[in-house]
C-alpha atoms as a PDB file:
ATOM      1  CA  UNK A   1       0.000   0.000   0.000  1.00  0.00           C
ATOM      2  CA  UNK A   2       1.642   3.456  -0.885  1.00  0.00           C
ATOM      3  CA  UNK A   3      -0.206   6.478   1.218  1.00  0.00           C
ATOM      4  CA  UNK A   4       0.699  10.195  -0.009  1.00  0.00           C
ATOM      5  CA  UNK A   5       0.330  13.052   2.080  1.00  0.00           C
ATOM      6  CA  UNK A   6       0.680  16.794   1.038  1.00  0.00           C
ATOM      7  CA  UNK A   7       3.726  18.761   3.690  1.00  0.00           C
ATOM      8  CA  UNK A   8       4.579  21.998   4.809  1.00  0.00           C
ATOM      9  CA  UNK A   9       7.760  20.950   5.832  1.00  0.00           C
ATOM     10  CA  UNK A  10      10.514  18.134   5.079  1.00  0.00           C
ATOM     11  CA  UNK A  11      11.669  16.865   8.177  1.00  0.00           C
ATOM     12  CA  UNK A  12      10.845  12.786   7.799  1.00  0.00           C
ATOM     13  CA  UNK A  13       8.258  11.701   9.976  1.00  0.00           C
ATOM     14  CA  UNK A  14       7.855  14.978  12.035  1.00  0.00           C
ATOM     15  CA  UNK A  15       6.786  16.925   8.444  1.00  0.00           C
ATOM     16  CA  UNK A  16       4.243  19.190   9.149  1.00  0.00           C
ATOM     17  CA  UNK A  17       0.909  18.309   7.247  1.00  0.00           C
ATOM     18  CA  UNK A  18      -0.123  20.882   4.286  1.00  0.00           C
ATOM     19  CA  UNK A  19      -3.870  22.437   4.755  1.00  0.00           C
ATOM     20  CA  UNK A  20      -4.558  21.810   1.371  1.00  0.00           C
ATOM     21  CA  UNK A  21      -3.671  19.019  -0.974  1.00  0.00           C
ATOM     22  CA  UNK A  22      -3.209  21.126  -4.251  1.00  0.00           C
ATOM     23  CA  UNK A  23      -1.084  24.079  -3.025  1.00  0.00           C
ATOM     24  CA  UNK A  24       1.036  21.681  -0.924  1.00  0.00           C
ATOM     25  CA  UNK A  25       5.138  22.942  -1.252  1.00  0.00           C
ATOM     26  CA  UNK A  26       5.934  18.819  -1.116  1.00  0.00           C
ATOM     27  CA  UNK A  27       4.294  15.537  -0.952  1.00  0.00           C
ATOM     28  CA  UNK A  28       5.545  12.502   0.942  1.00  0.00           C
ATOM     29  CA  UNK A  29       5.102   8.939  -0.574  1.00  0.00           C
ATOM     30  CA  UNK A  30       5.127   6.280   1.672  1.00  0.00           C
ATOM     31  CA  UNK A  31       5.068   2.473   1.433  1.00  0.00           C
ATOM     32  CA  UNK A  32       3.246   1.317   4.159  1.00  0.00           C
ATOM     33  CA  UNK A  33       4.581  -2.460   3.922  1.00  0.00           C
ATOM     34  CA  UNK A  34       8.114  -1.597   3.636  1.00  0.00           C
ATOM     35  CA  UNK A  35       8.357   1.794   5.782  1.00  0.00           C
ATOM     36  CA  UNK A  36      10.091   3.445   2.440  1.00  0.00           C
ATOM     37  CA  UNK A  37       9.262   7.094   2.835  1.00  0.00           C
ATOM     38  CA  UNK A  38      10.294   9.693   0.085  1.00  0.00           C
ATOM     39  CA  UNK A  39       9.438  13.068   0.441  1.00  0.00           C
ATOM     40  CA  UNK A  40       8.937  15.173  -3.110  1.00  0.00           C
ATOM     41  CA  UNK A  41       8.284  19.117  -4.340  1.00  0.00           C
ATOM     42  CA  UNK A  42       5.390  19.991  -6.274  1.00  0.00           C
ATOM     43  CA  UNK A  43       6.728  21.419  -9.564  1.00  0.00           C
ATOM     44  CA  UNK A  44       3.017  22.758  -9.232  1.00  0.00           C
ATOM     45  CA  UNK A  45       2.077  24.746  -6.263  1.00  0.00           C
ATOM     46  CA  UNK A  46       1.067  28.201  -7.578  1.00  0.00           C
ATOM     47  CA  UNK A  47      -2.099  27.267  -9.687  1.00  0.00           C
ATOM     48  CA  UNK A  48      -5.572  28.923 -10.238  1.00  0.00           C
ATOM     49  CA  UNK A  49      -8.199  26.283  -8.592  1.00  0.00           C
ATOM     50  CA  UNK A  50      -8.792  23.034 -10.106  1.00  0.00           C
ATOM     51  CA  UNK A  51      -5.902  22.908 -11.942  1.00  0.00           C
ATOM     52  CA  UNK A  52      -3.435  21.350 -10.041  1.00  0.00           C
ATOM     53  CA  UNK A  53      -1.416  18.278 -11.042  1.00  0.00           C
ATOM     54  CA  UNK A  54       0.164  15.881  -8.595  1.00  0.00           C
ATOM     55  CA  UNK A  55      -2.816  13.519  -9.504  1.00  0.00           C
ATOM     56  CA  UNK A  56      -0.115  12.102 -12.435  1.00  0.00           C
ATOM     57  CA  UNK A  57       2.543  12.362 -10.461  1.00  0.00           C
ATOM     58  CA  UNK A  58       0.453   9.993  -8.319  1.00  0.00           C
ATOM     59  CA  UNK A  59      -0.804   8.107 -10.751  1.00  0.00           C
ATOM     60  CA  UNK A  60       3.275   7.553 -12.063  1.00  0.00           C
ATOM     61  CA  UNK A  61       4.134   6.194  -8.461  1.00  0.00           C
ATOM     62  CA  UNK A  62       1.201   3.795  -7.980  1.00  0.00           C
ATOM     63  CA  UNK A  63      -0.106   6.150  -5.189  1.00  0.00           C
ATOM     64  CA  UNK A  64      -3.318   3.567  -3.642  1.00  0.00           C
ATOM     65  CA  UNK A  65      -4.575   6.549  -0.510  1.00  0.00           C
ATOM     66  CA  UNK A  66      -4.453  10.375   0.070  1.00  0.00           C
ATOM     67  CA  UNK A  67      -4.471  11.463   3.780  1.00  0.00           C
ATOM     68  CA  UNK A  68      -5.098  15.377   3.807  1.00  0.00           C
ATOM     69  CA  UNK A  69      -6.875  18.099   5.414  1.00  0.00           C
ATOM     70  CA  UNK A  70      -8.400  19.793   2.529  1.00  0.00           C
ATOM     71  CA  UNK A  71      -8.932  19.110  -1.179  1.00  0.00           C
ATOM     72  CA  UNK A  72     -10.608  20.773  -4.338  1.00  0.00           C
ATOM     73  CA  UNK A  73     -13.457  19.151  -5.813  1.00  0.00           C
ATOM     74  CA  UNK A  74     -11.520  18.331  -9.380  1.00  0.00           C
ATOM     75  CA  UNK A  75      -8.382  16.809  -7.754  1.00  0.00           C
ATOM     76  CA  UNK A  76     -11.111  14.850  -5.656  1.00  0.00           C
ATOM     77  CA  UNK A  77     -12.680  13.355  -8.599  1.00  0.00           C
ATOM     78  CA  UNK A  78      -9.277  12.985 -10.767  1.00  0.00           C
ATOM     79  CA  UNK A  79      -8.184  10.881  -7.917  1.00  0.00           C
ATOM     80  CA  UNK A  80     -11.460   8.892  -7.200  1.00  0.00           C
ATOM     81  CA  UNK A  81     -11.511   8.214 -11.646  1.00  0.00           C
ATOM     82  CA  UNK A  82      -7.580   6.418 -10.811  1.00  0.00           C
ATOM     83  CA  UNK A  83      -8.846   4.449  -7.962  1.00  0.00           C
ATOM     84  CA  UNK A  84      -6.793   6.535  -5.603  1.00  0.00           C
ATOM     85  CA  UNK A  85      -8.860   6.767  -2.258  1.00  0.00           C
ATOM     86  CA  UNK A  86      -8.785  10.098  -0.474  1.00  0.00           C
ATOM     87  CA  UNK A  87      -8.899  10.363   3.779  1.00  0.00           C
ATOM     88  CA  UNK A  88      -9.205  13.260   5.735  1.00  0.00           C
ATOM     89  CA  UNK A  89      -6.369  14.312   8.121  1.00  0.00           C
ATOM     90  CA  UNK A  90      -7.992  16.806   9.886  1.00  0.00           C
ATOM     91  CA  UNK A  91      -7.084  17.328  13.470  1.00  0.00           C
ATOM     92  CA  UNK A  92      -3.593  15.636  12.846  1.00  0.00           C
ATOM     93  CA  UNK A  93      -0.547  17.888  12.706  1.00  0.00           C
ATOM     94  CA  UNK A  94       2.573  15.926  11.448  1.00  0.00           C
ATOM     95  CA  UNK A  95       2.926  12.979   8.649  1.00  0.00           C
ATOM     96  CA  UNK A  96       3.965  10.340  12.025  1.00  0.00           C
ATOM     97  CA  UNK A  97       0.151  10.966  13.062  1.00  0.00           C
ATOM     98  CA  UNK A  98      -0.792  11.144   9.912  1.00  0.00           C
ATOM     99  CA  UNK A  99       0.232   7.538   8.969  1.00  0.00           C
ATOM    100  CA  UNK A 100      -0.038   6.090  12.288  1.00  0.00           C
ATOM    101  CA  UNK A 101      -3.902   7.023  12.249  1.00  0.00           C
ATOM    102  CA  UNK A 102      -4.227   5.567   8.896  1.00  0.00           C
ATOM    103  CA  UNK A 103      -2.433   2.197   9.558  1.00  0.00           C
ATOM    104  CA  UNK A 104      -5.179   1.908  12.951  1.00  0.00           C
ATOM    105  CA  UNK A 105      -8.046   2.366  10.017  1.00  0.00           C
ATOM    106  CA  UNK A 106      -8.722   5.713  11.755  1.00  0.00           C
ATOM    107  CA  UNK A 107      -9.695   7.851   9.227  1.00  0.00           C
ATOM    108  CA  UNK A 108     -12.758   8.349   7.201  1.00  0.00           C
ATOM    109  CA  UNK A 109     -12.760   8.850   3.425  1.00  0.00           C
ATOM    110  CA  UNK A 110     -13.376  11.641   1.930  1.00  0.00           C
ATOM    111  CA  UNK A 111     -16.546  12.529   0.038  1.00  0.00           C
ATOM    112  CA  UNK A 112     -17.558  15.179  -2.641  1.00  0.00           C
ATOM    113  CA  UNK A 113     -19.398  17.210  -0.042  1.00  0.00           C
ATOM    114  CA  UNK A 114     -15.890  17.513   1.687  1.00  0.00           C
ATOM    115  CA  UNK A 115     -14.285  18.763  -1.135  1.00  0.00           C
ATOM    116  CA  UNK A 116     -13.307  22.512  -0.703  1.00  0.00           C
ATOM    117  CA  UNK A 117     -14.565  25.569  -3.394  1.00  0.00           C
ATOM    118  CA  UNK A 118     -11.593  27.513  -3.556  1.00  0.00           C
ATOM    119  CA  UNK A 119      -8.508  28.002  -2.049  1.00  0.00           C
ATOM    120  CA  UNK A 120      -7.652  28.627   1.408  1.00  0.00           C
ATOM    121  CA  UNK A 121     -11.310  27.058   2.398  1.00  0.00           C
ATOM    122  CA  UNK A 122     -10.108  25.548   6.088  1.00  0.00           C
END
């Protein structure tokens, strides 16, 4: 299982979580079954809404779950059409709770009514 979570910060395990999946500086891909964690920029930050693109980059690195505290409606539904399922992370601070709440089936999935309008929507 490989989980992906948007970051603030690249410090390993004690990353801080990005508020919103699209906008996110870097992304950290993790392989649940072997503990390989890599942490990544997004060539893509600065973007008008909707239009962001680490979906591919996902989609290139066999990306099965997002774990996040906020996403658009369009990167929601690109996600959903690759089979990539989306979790909300809200409440959790750094990528160590962010994966440890996962792994305990802690989290719910997200849904199209969770989906934010526009940026900075938290």
């Amino acid at each position: 299982m490989i989980v992906a979570v948007p970051l603030e910060t690249s410090k390993g395990l004690d990353s801080q979580i990005c508020e919103h999946f699209g906008s996110a500086p870097l992304y950290a891909v993790c392989n649940m079954d072997s503990g390989r964690l890599r942490i990544m920029e997004n060539s893509n930050s600065t973007h008008e809404h909707g239009q962001c693109n680490p979906v591919d980059v996902f989609a290139q690195n066999s990306v099965d779950a997002v774990l996040c505290k906020g996403i658009g409606g369009r990167a929601l539904i690109k996600l959903k059409m690759l089979d990539i399922e989306v979790f909300v992370a809200g409440g959790l601070s750094t990528l160590s709770e962010a994966l440890e709440s996962y792994k305990k089936g802690l989290m719910r999935r997200v849904e199209s009514e969770d989906a934010c309008q526009a940026h900075d929507c938290h």
